[in-house]
Protein backbone atom coordinates (compact mmCIF):
# COMPACT_ATOMS: atom_id res chain seq x y z
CA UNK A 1 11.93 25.91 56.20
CA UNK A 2 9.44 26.13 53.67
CA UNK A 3 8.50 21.72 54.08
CA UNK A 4 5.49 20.17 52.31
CA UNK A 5 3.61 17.86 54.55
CA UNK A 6 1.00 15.28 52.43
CA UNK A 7 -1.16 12.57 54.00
CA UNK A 8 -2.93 10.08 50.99
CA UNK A 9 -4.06 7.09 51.42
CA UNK A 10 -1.11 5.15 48.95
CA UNK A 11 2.06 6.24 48.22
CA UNK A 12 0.75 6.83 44.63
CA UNK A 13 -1.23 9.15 45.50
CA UNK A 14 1.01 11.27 47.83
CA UNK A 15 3.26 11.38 44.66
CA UNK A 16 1.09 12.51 42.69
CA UNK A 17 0.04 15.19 45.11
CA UNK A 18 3.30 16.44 46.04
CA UNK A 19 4.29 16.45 41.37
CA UNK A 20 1.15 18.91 41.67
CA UNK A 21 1.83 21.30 44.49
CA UNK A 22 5.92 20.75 44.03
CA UNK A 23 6.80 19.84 40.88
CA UNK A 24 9.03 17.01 39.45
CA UNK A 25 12.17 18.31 40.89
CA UNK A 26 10.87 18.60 44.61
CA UNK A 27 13.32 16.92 47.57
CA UNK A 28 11.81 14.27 49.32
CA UNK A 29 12.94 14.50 53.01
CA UNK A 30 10.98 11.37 54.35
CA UNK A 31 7.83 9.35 54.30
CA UNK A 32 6.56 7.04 56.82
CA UNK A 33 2.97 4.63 57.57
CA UNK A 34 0.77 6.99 59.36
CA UNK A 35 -2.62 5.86 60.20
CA UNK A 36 -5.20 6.14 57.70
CA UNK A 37 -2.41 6.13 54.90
CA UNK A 38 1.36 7.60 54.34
CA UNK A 39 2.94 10.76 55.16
CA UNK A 40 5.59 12.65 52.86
CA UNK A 41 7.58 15.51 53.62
CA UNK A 42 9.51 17.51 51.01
CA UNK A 43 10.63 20.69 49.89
CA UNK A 44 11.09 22.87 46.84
CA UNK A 45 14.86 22.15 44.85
CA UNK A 46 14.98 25.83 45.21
CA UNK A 47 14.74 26.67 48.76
CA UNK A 48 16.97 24.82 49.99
CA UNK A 49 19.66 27.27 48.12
CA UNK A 50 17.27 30.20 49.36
CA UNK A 51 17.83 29.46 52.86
CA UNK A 52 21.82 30.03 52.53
CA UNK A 53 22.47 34.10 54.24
CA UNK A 54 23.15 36.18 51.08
CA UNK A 55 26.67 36.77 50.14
CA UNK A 56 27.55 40.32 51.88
CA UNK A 57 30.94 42.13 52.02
CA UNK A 58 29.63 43.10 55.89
CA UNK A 59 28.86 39.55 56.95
CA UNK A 60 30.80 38.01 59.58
CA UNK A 61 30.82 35.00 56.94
CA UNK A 62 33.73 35.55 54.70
CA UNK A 63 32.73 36.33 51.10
CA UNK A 64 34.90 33.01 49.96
CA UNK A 65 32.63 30.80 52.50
CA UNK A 66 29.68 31.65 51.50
CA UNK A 67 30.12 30.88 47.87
CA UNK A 68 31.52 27.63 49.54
CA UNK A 69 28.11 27.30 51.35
CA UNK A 70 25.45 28.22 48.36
CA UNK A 71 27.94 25.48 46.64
CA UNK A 72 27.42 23.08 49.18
CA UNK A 73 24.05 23.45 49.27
CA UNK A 74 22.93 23.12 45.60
CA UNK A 75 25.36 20.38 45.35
CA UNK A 76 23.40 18.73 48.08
CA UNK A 77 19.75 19.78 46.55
CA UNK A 78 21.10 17.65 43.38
CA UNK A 79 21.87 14.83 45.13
CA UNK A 80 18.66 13.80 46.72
CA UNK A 81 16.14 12.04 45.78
CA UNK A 82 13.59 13.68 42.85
CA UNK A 83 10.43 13.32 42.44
CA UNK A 84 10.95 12.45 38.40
CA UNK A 85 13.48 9.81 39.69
CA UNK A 86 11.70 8.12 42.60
CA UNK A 87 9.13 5.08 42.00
CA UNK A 88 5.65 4.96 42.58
CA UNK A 89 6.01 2.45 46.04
CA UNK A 90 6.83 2.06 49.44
CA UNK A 91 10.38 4.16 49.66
CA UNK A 92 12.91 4.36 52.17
CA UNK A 93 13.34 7.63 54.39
CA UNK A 94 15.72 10.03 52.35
CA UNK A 95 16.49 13.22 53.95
CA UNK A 96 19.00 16.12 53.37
CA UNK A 97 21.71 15.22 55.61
CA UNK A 98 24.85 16.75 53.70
CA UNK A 99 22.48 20.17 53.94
CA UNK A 100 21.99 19.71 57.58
CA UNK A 101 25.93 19.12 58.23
CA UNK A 102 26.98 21.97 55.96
CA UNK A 103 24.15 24.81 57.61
CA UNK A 104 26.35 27.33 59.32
CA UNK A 105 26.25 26.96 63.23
CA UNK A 106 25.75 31.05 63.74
CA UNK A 107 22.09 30.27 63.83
CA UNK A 108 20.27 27.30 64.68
CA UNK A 109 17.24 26.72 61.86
CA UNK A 110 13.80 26.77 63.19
CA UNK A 111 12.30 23.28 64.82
CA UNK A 112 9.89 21.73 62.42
CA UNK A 113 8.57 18.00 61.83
CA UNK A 114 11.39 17.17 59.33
CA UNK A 115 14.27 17.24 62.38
CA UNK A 116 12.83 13.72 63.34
CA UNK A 117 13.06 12.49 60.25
CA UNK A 118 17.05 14.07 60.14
CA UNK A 119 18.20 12.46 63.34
CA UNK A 120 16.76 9.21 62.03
CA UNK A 121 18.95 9.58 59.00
CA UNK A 122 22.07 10.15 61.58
CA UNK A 123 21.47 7.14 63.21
CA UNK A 124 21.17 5.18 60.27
CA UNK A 125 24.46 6.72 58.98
CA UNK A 126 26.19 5.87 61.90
CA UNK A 127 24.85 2.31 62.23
CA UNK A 128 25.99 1.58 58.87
CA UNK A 129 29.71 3.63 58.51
CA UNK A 130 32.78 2.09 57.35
CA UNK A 131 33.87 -1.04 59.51
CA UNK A 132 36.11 -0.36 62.47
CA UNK A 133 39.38 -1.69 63.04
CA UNK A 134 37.64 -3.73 65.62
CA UNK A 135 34.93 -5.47 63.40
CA UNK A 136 37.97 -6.17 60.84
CA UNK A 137 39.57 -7.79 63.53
CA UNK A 138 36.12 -9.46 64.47
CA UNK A 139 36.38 -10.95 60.97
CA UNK A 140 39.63 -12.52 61.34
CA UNK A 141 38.94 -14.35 64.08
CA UNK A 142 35.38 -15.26 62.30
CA UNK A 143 37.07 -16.46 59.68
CA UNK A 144 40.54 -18.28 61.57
CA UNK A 145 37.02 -20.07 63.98
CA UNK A 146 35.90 -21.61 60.82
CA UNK A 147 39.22 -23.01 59.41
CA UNK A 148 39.90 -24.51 63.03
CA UNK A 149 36.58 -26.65 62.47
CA UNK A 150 36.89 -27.35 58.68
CA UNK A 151 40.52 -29.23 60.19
CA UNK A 152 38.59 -30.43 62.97
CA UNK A 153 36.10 -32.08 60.76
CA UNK A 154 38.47 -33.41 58.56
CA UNK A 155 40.30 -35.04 61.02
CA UNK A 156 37.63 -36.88 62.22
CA UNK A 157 36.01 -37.86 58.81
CA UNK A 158 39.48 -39.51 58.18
CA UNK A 159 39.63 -40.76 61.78
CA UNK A 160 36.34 -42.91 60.57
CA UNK A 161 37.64 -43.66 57.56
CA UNK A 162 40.69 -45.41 59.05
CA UNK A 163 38.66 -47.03 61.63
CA UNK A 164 36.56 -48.56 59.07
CA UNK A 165 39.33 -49.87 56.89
CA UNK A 166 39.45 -53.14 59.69
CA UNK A 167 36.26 -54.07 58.51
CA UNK A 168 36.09 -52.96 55.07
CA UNK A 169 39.85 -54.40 54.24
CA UNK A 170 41.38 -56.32 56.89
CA UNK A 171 44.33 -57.73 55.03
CA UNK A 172 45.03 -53.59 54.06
CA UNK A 173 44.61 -52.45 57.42
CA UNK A 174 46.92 -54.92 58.73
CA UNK A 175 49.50 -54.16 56.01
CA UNK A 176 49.23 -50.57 56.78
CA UNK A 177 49.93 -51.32 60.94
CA UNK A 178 52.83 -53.43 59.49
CA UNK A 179 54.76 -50.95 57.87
CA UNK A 180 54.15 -47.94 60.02
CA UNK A 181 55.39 -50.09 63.11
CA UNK A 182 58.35 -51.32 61.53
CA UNK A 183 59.25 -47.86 61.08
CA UNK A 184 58.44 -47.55 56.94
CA UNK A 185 56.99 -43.83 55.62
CA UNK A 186 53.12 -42.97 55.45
CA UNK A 187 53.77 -42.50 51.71
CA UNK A 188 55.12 -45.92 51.03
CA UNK A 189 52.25 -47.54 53.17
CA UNK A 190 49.90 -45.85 51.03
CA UNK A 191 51.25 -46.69 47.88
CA UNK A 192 52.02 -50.30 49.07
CA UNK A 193 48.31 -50.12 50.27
CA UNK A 194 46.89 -48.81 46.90
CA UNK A 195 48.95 -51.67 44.86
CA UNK A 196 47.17 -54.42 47.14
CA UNK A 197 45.66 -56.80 45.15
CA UNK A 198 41.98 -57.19 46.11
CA UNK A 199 41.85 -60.74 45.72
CA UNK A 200 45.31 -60.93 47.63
CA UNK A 201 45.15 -64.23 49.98
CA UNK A 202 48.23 -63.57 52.10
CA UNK A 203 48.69 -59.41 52.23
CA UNK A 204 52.19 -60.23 54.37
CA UNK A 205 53.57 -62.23 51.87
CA UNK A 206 52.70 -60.41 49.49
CA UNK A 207 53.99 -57.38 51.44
CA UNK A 208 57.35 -58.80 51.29
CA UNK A 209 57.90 -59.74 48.50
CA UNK A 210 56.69 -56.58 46.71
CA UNK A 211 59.58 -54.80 49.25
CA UNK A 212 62.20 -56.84 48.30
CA UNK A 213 61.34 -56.34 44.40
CA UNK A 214 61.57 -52.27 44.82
CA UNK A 215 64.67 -52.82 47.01
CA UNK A 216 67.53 -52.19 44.50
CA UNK A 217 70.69 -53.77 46.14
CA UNK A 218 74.70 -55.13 43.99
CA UNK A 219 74.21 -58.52 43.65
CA UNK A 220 77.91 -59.38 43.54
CA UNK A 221 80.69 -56.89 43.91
CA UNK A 222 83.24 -58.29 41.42
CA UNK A 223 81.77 -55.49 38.64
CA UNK A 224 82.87 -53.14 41.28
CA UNK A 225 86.20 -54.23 41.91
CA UNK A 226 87.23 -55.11 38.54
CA UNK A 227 85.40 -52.42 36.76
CA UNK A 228 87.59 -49.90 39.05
CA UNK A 229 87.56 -46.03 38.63
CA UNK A 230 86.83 -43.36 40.99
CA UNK A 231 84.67 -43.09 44.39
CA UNK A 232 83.62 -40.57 46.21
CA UNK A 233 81.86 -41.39 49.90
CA UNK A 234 80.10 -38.35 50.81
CA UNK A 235 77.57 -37.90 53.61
CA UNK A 236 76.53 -35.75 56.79
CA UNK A 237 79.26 -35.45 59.54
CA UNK A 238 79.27 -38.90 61.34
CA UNK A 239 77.77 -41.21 59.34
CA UNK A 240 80.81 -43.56 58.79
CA UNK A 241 82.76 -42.74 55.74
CA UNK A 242 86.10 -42.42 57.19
CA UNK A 243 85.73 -46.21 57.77
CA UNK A 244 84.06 -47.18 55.21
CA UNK A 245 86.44 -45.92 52.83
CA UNK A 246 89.49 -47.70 54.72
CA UNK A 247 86.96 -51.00 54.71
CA UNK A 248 86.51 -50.72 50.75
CA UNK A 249 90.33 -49.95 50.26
CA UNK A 250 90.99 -53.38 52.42
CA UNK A 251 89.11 -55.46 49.47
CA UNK A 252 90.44 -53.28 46.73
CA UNK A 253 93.71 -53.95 47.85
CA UNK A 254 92.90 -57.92 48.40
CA UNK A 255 92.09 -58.31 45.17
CA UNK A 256 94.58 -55.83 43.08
CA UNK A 257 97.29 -54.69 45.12
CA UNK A 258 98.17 -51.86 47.15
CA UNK A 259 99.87 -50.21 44.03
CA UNK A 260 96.65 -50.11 42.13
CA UNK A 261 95.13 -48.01 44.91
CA UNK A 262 95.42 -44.33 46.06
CA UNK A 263 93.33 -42.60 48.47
CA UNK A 264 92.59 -38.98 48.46
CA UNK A 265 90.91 -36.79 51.16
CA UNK A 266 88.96 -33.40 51.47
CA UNK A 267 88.26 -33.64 55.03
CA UNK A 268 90.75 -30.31 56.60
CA UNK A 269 88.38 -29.29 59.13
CA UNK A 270 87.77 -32.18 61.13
CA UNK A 271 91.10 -32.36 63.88
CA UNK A 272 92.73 -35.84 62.67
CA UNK A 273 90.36 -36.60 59.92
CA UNK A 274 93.63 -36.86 57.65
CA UNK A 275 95.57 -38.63 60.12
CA UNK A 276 92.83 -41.51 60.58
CA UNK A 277 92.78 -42.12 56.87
CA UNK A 278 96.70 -41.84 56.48
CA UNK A 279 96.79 -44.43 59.62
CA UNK A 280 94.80 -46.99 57.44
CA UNK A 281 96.73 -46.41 54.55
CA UNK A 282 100.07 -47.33 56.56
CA UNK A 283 98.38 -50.30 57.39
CA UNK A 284 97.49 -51.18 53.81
CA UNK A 285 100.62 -49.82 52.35
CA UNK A 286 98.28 -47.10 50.74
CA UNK A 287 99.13 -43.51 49.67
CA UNK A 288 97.05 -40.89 50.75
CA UNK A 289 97.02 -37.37 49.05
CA UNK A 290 94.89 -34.28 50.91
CA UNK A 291 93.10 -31.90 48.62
CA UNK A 292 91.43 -28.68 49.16
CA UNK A 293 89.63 -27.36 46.14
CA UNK A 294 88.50 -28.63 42.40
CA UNK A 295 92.01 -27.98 40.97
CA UNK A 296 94.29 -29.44 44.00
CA UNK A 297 91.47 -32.39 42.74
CA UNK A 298 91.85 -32.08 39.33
CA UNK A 299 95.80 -32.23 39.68
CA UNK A 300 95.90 -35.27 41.75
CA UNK A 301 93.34 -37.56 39.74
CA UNK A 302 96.17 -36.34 37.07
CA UNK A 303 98.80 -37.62 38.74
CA UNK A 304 96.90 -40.87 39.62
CA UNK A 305 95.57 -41.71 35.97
CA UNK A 306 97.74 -44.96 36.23
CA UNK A 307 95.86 -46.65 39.28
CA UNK A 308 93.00 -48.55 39.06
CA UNK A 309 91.12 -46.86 41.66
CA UNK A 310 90.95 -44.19 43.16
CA UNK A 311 88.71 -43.59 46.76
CA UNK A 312 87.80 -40.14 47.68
CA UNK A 313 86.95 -39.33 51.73
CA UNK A 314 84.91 -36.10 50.97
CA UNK A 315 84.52 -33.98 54.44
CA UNK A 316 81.48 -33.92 56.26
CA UNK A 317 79.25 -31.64 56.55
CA UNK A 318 75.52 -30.91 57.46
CA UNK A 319 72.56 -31.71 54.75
CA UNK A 320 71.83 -28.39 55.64
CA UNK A 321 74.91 -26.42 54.94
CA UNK A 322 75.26 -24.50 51.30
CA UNK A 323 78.56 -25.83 51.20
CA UNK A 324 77.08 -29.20 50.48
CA UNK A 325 76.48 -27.66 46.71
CA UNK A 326 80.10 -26.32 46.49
CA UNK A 327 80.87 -30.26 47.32
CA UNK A 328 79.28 -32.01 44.52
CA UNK A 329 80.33 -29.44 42.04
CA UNK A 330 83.91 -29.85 43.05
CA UNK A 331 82.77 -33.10 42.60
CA UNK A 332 81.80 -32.31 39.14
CA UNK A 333 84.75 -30.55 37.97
CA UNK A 334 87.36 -33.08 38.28
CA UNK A 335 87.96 -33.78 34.62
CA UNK A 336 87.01 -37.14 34.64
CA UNK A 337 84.26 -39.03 36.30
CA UNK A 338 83.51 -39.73 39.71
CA UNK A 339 81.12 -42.11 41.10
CA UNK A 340 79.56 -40.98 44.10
CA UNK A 341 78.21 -43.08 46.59
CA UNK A 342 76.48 -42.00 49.85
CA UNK A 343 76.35 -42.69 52.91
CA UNK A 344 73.17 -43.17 54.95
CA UNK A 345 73.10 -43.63 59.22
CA UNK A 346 70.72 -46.40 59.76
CA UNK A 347 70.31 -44.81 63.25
CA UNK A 348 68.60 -41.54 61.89
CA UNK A 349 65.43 -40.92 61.71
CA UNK A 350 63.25 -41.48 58.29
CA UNK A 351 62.59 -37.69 57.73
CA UNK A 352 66.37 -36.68 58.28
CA UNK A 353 67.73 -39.23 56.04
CA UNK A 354 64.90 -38.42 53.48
CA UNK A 355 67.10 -34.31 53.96
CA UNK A 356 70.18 -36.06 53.23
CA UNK A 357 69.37 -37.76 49.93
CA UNK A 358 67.71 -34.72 48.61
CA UNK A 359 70.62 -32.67 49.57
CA UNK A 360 73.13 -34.71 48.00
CA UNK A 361 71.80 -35.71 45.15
CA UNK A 362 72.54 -32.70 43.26
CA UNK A 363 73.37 -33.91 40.12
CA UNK A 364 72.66 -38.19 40.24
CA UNK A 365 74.19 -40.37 42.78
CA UNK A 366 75.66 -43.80 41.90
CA UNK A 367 74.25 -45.67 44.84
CA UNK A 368 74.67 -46.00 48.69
CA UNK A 369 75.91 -47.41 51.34
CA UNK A 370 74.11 -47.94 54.64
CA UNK A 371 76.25 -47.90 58.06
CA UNK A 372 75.54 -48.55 61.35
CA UNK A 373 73.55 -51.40 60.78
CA UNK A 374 74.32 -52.56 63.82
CA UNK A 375 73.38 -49.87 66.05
CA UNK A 376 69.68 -49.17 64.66
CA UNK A 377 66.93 -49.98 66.55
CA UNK A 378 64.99 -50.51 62.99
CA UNK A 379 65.78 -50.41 59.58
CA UNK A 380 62.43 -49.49 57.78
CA UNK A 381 63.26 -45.75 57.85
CA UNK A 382 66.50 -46.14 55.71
CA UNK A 383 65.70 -49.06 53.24
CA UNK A 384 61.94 -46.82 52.75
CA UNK A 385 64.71 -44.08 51.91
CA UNK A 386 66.32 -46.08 49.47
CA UNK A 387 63.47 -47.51 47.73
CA UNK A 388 61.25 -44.06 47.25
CA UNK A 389 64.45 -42.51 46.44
CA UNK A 390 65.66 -45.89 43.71
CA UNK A 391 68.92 -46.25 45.02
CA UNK A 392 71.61 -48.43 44.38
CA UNK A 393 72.30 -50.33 48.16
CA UNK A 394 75.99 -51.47 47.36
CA UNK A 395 77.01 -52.50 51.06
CA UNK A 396 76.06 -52.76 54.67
CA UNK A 397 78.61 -51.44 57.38
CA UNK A 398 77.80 -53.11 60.59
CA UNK A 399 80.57 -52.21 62.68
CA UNK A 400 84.25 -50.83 63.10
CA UNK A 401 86.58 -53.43 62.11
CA UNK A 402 88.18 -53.32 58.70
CA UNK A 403 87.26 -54.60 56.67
CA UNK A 404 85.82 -57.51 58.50
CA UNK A 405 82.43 -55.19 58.73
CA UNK A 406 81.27 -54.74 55.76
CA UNK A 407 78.67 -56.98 53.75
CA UNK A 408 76.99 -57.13 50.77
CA UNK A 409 73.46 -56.06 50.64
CA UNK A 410 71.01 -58.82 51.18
CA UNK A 411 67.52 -58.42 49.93
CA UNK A 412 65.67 -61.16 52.13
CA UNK A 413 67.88 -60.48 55.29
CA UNK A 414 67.14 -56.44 55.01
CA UNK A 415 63.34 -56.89 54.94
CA UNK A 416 63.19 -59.63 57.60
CA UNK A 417 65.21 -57.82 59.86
CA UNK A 418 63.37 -54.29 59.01
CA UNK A 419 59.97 -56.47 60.14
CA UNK A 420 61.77 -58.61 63.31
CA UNK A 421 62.99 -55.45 65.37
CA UNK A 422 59.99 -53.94 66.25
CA UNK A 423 57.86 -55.37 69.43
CA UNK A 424 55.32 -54.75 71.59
CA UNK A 425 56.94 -52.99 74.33
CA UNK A 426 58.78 -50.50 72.73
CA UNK A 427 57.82 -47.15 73.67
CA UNK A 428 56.77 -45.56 70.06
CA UNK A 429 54.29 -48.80 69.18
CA UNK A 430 50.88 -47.59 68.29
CA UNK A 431 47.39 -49.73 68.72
CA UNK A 432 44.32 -49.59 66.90
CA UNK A 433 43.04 -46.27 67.84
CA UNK A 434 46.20 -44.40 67.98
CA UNK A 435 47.38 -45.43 64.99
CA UNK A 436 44.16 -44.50 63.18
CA UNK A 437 44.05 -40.78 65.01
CA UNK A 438 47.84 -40.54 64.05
CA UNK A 439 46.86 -41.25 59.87
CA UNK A 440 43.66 -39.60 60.49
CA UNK A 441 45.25 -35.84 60.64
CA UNK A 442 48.18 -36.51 58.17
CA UNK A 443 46.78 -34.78 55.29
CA UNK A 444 45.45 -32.06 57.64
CA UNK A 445 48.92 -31.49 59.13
CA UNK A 446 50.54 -31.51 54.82
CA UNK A 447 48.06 -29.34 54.14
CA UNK A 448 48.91 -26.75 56.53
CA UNK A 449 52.47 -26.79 56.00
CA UNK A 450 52.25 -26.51 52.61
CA UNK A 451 49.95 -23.03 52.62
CA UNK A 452 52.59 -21.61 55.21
CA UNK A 453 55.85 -22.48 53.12
């Protein structure tokens, strides 16, 4: 291997040498700090392609590969470094490596000082290849580490902030314990909390009052029984409009006459859905008609165009289920309109009842209705519903007789009772602390389940 060895004092000079003895086009192999100065090895362009075996019809090398290999190796001469193309400074080892991979193994090439400088270039090949499947895996969990502590953080930035708002707004933080006790939405609290007046004397008056103004209730239900027309009651599968309906068809009939009412149910699934309803409308001297689809509903609101009202008990069904769609439109396509009202289950929790109203109100609702007053524990979760939602509270169902158990919506008596319930000792009260770790990873907590929806 015909390999140039100079030794100058600067790397300027060694260049300068090797453009003299070599020419422009000469291969550096490497250079390296020697005492007294640098060293540079390199090589003639041309011998590189001189040291390929000539191409003979008698070689054990196949004509074919050795044109492959005096290919290889020019292509491999043009790719390193030149001495026309390399800058007059302190340069990095370069070596022929794709000439020292493609030498043919027959014949091993004499030892000289550039093999150092060769397996050096190995090693730094190696040390530097494409990243594993490992070290891609290494980067996930790099990169999943420092999400877990940006939420970490987070959380306990807001968990400060919270615990500051005691000192730094004491009527606000009490307003905000307030409505998260008595059961009202994060979301409200925060609006409620943002509207605060700062120069607000009494925040709990104020509270209420502000409550009972977004509350939108029927102050008297003579418009309703005089105006007449057609209701729907829809709602998930329990939540009281069976009874409802035969409580509203008691005062329809008080006031008008059981000949001015008819009562129509979808409800086919439920075993002796029909017969409760046709029981009540025995009792009240009431027809009741069964329909199945829009156009057995379409026929009988054409049939009963001469009463003055007209109460629909739509089946039941989850807030969940696609058929809930199908309902409203059948809804939709009766020819004339229908007024739907909707029931909500005081007894369910804010988050299912916040399902229900976005499931059913596919195309407006007229109001609603809530039952089972009597049986919930606390009544911030559904009047929160009905205010961030604006809708219409008509009545309050408080138990099973009919129609004894059915009221008109009171402003004043909803909030005070929504604020009266909660105490102490129940089990889901929060103090201080908790209640500022509970807000303090909220937006955390939306945040993550927005990304993964």
């Amino acid at each position: 291997m015909n390999v140039k060895r100079i030794v100058a004092k600067t790397s300027r000079e060694a260049m300068r040498q090797l453009r003299e003895v070599l020419g422009p086009d000469a291969v550096i192999l490497s250079n390296r700090a020697v005492e007294g100065g640098v060293e540079v090895l390199a090589m003639p362009a041309e011998a590189i392609a001189s040291m390929a075996p000539p191409v003979d019809e008698t070689s054990p090398m196949p004509r074919a590969d050795a044109e492959d290999f005096h290919s290889r190796a020019k292509d491999a001469a043009m790719r390193q470094p030149r001495l026309r193309d390399t800058p007059v400074r302190e340069a990095a080892p370069q070596v022929c490596d794709d000439f020292t991979r493609s030498a043919p193994t027959r014949s091993a090439p004499p030892r000289s000082e550039a093999e150092p400088a060769v397996s050096f270039r190995r090693r730094l090949i190696e040390r530097i290849a494409v990243p594993t499947q490992e070290s891609a895996e290494m980067t996930q969990s790099i990169l999943a580490e420092l999400k877990a502590m940006r939420a970490r953080l987070e959380t306990r930035i807001d968990d400060l902030a919270w615990r500051e708002l005691p000192g730094r707004n004491p009527a606000g933080a009490g307003l905000m314990r307030d409505l998260l006790s008595a059961g009202f939405s994060a979301a409200l609290a925060r609006d409620m909390l943002d509207s605060l007046p700062h120069d607000e004397a009494d925040a709990q008056v104020w509270m209420r009052n502000t409550l009972m103004k977004r509350l939108n209730v029927m102050q008297h239900e003579t418009s309703l029984l005089d105006e007449g027309g057609v209701f729907a009651l829809m709602g998930p599968t329990g939540a009281g409009k069976t009874t409802t309906t035969a409580k509203l068809a008691a005062r329809f009939v008080v006031r008008h006459g059981a000949d001015k009412l008819a009562l129509l149910t979808t409800d086919s699934y439920r075993i002796g859905g029909h017969e409760q309803l046709r029981i009540y409308g025995k009792i009240l001297g009431v027809t009741v008609h069964a329909v199945r689809d829009a156009a057995d509903l379409k026929l009988a609101l054409a049939e009963l165009r001469n009463k003055h009202t007209v109460l629909i008990d739509t089946v039941g069904m989850s807030q969940r289920d696609r058929a809930v769609a199908e309902q409203v439109e059948m809804l939709c396509q009766a020819g004339q309109p229908i007024k739907r009202l909707l029931m909500l289950n005081a007894t369910s929790h804010g988050d299912t009842l916040n399902e229900v109203v976005e499931a059913y109100r596919r195309r407006g609702l007229d109001g609603c209705i809530l039952t089972k007053v009597d049986e919930a524990a606390s009544l911030g979760p559904a009047l929160d519903c009905a205010i961030r939602h604006d809708l219409l509270v008509h009545y309050l169902a408080t138990g099973q007789r009919v129609p004894e158990d059915l009221h008109l919506a009171n402003r004043q008596y909803l909030i005070h009772r929504a604020f009266k319930t909660r105490t102490l000792a129940s089990p889901w009260q929060l103090d201080e602390h908790e209640l500022a770790y509970a807000m303090s990873g909220y937006s955390v907590h939306a945040e993550s389940a927005v990304s993964l929806g």
